[in-house]
Protein backbone atom coordinates (compact mmCIF):
# COMPACT_ATOMS: atom_id res chain seq x y z
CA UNK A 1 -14.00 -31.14 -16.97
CA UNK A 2 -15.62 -34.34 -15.53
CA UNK A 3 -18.16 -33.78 -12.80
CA UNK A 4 -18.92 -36.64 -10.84
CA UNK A 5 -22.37 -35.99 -8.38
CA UNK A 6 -23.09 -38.51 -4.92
CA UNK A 7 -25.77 -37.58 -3.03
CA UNK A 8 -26.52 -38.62 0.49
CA UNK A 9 -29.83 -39.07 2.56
CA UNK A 10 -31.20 -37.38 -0.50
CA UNK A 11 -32.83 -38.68 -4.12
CA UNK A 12 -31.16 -37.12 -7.11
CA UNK A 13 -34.11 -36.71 -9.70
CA UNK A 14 -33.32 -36.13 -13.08
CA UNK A 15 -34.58 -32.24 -12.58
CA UNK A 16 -31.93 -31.97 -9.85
CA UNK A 17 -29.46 -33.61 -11.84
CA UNK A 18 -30.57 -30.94 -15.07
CA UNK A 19 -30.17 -28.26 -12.63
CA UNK A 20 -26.81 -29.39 -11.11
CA UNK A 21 -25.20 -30.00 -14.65
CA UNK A 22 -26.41 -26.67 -15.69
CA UNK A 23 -25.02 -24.64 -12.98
CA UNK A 24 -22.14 -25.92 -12.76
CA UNK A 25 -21.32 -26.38 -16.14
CA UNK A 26 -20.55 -22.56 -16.10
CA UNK A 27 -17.41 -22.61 -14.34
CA UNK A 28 -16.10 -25.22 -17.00
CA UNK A 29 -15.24 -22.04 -19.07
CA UNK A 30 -12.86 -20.51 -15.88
CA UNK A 31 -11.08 -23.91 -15.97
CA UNK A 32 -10.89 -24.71 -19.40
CA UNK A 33 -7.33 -23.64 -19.73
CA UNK A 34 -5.99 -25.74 -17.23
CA UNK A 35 -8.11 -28.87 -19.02
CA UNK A 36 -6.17 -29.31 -21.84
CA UNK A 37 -5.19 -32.93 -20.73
CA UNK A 38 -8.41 -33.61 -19.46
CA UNK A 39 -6.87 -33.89 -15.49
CA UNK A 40 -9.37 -31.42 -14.05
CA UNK A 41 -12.11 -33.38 -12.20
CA UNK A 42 -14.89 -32.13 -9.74
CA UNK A 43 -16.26 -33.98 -7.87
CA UNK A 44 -19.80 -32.85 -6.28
CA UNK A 45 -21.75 -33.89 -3.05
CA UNK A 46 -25.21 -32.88 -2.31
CA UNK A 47 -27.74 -33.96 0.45
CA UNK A 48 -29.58 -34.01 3.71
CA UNK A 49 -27.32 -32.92 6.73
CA UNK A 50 -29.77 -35.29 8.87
CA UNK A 51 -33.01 -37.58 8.19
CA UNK A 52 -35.64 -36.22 11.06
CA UNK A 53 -34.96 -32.06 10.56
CA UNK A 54 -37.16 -30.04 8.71
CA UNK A 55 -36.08 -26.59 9.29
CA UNK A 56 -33.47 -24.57 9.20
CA UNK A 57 -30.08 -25.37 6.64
CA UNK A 58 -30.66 -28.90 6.48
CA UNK A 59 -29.10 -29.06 2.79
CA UNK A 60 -25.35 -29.12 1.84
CA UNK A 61 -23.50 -28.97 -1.50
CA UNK A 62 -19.99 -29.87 -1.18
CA UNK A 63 -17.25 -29.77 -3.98
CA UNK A 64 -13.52 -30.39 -4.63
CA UNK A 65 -12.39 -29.32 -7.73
CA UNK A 66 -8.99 -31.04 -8.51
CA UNK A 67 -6.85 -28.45 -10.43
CA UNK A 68 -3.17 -29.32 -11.76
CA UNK A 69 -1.39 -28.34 -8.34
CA UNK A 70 -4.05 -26.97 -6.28
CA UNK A 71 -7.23 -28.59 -4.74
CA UNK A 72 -10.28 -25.92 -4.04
CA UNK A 73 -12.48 -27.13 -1.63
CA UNK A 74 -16.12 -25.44 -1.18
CA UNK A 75 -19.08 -26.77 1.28
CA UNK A 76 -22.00 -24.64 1.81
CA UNK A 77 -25.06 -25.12 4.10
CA UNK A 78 -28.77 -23.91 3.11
CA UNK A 79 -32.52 -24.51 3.68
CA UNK A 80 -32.95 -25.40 0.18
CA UNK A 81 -30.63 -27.49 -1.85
CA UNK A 82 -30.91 -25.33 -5.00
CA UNK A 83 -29.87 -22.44 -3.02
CA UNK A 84 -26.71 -24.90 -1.51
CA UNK A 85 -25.79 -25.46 -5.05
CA UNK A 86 -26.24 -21.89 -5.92
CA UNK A 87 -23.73 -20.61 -3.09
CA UNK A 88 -21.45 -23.45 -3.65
CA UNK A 89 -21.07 -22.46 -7.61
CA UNK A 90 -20.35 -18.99 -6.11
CA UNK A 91 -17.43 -19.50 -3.76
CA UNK A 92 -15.96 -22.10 -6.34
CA UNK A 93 -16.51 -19.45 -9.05
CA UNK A 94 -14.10 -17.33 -6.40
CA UNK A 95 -11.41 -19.97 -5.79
CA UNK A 96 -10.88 -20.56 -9.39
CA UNK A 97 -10.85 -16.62 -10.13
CA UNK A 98 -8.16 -16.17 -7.30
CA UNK A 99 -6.28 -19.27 -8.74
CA UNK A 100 -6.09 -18.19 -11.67
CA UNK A 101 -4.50 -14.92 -10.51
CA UNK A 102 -1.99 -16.44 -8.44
CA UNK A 103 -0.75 -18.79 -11.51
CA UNK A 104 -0.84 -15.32 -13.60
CA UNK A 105 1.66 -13.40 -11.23
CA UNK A 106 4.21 -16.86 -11.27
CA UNK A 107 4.41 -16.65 -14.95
């Protein structure tokens, strides 16, 4: 699985890149069947929703995971952007688990 990361309004420090890589490294064993060619990409946005707040969910994660026939699409919204990232591994951890199902039944 190739991850590609952009941030936006937002510096990605090598911790946050360690911490992205990790976390999302985990759902490259729910998709590793459908890699066999290499064709499953994700690609991963993370940053500030604007430049002058400070409270409130101010951070986003946002990731499309490009499966052979199906797109997933997650964005989540939080006050911290480790917690974003958290949620978003969640509800992609979700749409993969549901894919998966759905490509089970057809066969």
């Amino acid at each position: 699985m190739k991850i590609s990361i952009k941030s936006t309004n937002l510096d990605l420090t090598p911790s946050l890149k360690t911490y992205i890589d990790t976390k999302i490294r985990d759902l490259e064993k729910l998709v590793k069947k459908f890699d066999s060619d290499g064709v499953v990409n994700l690609r991963l946005e993370v940053g500030r929703t604007t430049k002058h707040h400070h409270k409130g969910e101010v951070f986003m994660a946002e990731g499309t995971l490009n499966l052979p026939g199906k797109i997933l699409r997650a964005s989540e919204y939080a006050n911290d952007i480790r917690r974003a990232i958290d949620v978003l591994k969640h509800t992609l951890h979700l749409e993969i688990e549901k894919y998966k199902t759905k490509v089970s039944i057809k066969k």
